[in-house]
N, C-alpha and C. Protein backbone atom coordinates (compact mmCIF):
# COMPACT_ATOMS: atom_id res chain seq x y z
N UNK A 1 0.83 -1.19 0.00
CA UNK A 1 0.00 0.00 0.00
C UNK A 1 0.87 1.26 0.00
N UNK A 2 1.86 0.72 0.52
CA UNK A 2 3.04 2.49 0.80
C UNK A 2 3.54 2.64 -0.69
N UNK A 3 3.81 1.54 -1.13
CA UNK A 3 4.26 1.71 -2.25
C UNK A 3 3.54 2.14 -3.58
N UNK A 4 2.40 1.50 -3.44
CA UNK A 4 1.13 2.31 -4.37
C UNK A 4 1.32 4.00 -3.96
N UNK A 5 0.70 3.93 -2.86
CA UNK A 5 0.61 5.65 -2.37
C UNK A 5 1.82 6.61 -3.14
N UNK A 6 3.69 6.06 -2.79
CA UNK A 6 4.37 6.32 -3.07
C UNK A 6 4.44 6.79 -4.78
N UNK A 7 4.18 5.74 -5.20
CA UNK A 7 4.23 5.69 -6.42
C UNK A 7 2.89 6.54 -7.44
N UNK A 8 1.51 6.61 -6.54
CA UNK A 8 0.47 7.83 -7.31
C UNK A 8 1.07 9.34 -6.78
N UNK A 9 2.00 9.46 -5.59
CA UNK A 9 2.53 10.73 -5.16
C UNK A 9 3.69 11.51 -6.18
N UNK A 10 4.19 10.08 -6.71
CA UNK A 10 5.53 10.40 -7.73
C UNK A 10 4.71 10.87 -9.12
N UNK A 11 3.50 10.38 -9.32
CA UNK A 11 3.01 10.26 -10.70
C UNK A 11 2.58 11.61 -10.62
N UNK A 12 1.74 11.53 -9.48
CA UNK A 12 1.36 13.75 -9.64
C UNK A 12 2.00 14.66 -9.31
N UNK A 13 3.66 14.48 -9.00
CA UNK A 13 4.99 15.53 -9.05
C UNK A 13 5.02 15.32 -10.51
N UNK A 14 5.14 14.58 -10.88
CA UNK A 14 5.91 14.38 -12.81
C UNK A 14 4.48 14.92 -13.13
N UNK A 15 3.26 15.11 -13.04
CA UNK A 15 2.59 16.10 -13.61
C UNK A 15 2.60 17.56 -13.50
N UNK A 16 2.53 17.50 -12.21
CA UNK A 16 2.43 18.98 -11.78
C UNK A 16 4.26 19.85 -12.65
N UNK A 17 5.01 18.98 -12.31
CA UNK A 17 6.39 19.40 -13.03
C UNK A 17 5.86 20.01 -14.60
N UNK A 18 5.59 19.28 -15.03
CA UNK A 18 5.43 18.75 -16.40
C UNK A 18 4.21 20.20 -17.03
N UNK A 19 3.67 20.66 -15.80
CA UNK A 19 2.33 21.97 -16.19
C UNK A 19 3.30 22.97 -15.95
N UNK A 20 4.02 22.56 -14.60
CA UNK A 20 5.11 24.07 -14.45
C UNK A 20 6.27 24.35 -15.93
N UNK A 21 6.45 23.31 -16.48
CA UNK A 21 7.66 23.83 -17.42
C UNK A 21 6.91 23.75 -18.38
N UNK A 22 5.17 23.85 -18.76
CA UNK A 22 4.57 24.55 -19.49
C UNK A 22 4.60 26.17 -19.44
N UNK A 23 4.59 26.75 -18.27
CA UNK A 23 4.36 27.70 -18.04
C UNK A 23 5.05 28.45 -17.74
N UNK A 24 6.06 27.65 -17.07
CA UNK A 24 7.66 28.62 -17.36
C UNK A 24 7.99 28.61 -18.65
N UNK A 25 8.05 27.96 -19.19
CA UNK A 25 7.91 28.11 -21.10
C UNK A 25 7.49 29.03 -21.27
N UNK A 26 6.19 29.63 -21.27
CA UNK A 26 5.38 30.58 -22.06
C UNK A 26 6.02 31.93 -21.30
N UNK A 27 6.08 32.17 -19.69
CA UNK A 27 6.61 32.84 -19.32
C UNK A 27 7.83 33.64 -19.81
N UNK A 28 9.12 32.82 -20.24
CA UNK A 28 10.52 32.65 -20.86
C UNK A 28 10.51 33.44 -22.12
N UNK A 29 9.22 32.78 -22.73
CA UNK A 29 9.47 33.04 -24.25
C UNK A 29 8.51 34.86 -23.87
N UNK A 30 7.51 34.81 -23.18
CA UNK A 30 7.67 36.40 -22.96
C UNK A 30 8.39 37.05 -22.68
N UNK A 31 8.70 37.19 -21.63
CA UNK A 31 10.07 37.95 -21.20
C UNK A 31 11.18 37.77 -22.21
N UNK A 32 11.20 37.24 -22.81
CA UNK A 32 12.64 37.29 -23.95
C UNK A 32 11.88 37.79 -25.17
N UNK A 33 10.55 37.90 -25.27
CA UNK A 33 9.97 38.50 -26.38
C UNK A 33 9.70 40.25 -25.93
N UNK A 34 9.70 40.51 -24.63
CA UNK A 34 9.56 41.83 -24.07
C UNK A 34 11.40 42.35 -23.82
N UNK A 35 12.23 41.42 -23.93
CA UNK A 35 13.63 42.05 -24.07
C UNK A 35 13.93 42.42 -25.52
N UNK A 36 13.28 41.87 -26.22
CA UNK A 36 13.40 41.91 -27.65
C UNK A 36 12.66 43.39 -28.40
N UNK A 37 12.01 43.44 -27.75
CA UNK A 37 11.20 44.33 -28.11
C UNK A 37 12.04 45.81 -27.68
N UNK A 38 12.28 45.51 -26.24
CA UNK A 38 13.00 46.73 -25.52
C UNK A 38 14.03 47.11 -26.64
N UNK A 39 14.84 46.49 -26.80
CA UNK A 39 16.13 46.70 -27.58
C UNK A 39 16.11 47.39 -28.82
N UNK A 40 14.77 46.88 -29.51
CA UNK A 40 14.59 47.60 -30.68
C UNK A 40 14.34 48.88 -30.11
N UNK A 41 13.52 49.13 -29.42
CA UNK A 41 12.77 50.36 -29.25
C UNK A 41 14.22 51.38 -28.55
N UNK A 42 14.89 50.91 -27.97
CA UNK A 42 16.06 51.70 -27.69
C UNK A 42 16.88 52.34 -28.55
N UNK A 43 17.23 51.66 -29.54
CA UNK A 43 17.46 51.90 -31.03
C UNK A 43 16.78 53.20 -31.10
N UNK A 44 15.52 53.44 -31.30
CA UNK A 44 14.87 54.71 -32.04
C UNK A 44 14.73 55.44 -30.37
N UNK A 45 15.42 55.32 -29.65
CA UNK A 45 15.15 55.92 -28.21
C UNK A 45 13.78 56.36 -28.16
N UNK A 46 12.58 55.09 -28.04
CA UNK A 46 11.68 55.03 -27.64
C UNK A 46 11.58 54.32 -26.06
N UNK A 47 12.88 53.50 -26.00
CA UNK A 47 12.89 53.06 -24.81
C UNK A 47 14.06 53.53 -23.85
N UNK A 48 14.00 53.22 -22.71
CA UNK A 48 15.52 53.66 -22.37
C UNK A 48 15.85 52.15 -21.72
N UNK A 49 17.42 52.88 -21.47
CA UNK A 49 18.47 51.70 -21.00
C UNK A 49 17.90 50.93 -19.62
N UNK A 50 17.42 51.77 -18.86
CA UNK A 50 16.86 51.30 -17.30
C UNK A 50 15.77 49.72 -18.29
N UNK A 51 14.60 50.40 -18.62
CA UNK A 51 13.76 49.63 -19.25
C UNK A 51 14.30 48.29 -20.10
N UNK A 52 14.99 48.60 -20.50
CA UNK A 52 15.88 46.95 -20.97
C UNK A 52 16.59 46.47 -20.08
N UNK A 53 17.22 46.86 -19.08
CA UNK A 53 17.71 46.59 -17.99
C UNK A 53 16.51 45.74 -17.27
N UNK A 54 15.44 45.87 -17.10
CA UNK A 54 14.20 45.52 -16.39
C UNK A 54 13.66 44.28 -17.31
N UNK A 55 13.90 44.43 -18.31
CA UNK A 55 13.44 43.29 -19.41
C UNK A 55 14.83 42.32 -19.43
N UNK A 56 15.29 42.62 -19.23
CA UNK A 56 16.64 41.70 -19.22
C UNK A 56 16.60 40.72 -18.02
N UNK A 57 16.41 41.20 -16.75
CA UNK A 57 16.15 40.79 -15.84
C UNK A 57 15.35 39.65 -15.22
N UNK A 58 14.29 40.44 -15.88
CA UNK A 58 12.49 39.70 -16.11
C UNK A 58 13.05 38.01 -17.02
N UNK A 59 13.70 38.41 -18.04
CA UNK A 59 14.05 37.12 -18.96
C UNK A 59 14.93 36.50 -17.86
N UNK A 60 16.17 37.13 -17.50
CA UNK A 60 16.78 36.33 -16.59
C UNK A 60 15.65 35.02 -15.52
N UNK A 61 15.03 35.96 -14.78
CA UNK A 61 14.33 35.32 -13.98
C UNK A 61 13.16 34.36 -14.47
N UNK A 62 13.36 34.30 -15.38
CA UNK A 62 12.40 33.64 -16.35
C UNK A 62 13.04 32.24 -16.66
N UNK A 63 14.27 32.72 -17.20
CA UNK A 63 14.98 31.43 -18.21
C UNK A 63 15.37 30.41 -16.44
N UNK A 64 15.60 31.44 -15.62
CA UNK A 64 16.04 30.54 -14.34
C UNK A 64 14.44 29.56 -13.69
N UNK A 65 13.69 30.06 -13.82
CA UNK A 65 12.25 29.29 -13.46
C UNK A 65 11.89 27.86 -14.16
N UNK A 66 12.49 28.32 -15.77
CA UNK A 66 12.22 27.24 -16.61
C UNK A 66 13.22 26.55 -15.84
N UNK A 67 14.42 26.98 -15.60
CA UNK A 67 15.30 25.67 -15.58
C UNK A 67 15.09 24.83 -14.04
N UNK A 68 14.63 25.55 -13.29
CA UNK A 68 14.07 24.72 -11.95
C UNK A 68 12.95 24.01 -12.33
N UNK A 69 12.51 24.31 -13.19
CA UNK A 69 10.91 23.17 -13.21
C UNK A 69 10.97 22.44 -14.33
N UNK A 70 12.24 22.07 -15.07
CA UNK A 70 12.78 21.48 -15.91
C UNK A 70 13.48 20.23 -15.04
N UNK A 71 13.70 20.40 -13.62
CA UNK A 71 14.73 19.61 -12.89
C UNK A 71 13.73 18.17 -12.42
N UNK A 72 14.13 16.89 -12.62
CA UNK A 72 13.58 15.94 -12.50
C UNK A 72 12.68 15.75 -11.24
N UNK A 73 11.60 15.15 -11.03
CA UNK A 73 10.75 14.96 -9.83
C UNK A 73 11.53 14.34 -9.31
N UNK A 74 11.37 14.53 -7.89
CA UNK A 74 12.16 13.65 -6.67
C UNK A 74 11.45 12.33 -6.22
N UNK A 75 12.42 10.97 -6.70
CA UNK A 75 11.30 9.87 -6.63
C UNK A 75 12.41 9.38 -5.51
N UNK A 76 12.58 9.63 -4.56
CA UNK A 76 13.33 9.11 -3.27
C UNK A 76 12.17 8.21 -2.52
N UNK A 77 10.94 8.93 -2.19
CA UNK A 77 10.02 8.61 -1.26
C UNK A 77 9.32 7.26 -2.47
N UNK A 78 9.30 7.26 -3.16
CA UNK A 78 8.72 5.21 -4.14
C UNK A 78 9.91 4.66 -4.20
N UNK A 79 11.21 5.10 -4.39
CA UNK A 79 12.28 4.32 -4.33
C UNK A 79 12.28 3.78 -3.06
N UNK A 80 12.26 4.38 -1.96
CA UNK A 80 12.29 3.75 -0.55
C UNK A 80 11.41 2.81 -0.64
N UNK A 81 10.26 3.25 -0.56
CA UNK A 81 9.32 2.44 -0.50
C UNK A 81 9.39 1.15 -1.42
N UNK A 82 9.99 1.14 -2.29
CA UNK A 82 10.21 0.03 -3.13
C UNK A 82 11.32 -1.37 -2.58
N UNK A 83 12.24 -0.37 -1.87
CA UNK A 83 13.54 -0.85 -1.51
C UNK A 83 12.79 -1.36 -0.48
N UNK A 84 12.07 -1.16 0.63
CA UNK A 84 11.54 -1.74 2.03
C UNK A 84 10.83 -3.17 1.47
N UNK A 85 9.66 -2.88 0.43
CA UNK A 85 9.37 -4.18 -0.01
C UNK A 85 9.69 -5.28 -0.66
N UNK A 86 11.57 -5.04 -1.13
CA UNK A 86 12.03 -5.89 -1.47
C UNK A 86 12.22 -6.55 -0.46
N UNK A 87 12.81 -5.67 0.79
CA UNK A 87 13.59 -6.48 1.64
C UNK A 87 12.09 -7.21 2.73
N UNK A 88 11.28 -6.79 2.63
CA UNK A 88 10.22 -7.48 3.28
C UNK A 88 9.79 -8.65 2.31
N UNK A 89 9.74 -8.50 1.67
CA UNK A 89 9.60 -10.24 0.71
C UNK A 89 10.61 -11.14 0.74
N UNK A 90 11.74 -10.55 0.65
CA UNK A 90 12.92 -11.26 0.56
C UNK A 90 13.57 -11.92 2.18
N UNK A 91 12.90 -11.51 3.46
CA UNK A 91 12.94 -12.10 4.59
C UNK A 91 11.33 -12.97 4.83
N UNK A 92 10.34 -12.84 4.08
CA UNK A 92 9.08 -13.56 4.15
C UNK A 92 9.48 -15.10 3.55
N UNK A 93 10.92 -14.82 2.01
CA UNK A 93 11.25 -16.14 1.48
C UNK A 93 12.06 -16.93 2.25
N UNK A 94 12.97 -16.08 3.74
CA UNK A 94 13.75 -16.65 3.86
C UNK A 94 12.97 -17.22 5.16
N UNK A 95 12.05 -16.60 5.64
CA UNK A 95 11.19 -17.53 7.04
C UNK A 95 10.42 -18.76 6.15
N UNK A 96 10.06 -18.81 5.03
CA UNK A 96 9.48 -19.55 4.71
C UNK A 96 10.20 -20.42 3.60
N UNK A 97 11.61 -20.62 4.12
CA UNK A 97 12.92 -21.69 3.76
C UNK A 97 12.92 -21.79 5.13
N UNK A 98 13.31 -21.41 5.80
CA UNK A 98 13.55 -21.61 6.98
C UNK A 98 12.43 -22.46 7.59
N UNK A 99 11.37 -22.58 7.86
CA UNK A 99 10.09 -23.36 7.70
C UNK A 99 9.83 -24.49 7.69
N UNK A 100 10.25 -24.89 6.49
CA UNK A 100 10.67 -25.71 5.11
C UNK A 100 11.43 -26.86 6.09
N UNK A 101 12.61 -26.07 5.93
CA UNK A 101 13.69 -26.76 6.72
C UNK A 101 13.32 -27.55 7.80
N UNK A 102 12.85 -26.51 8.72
CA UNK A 102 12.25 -27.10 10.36
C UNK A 102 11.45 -28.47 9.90
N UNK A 103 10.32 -28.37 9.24
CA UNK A 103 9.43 -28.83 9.03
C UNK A 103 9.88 -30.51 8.57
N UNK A 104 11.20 -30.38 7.48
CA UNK A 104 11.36 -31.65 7.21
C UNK A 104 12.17 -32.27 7.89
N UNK A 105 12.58 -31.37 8.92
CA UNK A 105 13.87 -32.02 9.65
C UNK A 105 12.60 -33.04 11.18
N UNK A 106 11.32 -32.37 11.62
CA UNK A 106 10.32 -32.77 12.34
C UNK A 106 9.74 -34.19 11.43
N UNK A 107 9.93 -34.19 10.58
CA UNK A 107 9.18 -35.59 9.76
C UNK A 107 10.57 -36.10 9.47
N UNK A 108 11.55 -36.39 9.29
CA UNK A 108 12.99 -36.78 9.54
C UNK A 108 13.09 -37.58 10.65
N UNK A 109 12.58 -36.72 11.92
CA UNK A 109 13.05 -37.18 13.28
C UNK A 109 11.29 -37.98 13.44
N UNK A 110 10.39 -37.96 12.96
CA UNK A 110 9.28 -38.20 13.52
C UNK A 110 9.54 -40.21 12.56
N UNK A 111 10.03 -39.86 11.41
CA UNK A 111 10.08 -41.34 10.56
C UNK A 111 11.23 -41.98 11.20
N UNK A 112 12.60 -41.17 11.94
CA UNK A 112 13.46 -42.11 12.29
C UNK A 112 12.80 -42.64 13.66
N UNK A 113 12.31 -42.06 14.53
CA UNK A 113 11.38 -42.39 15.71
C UNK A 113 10.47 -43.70 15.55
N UNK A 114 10.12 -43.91 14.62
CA UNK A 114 9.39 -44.74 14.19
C UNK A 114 10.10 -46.67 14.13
């Protein structure tokens, strides 16, 4: 069950990721379309230097957003959880060798008794 949970928790980070670097996208490509713009307009000193300075910025903080929500979901918490239920199956096989064992060594001693 942890591991289900784990694993629908990982599935709606890789979505929610996946809407954010939609939108840092669109964001990016504005701000680099409003630096673009500045620059021309400075040219015919319709704009000034401060104002591209501010658009420059804006893109900066932009291209840096995309690249944080570009950064892979953190699947630590299903990996754990994955890793616990190996090792819980893998001591369920070994009580139930172990079992096994007991069990034929009791019909062993119960047929040499005999």
């Amino acid at each position: 069950a942890e591991v289900a949970q784990a694993e629908q928790e990982l599935s709606q980070e890789v979505k929610r990721r996946e809407a954010d670097v939609k939108l840092a996208e669109s964001e990016a490509a504005a701000a680099e379309d409003e630096l673009r713009r500045a620059r021309r307009l400075i040219a015919s000193r319709a704009a000034t230097a401060e104002e591209v300075g501010k658009a420059q910025a804006a893109a900066g903080v932009a291209r840096a957003r995309l690249e944080k929500a570009r950064l892979p979901a953190d699947d630590g918490k299903a990996r754990v959880a994955r890793q616990a239920l190996a090792v819980v199956e893998r001591e369920a096989e070994v009580k139930a060798e172990e079992l096994a064992a007991r069990q034929l060594l009791k019909r062993a001693e119960a047929d040499s008794a005999r």
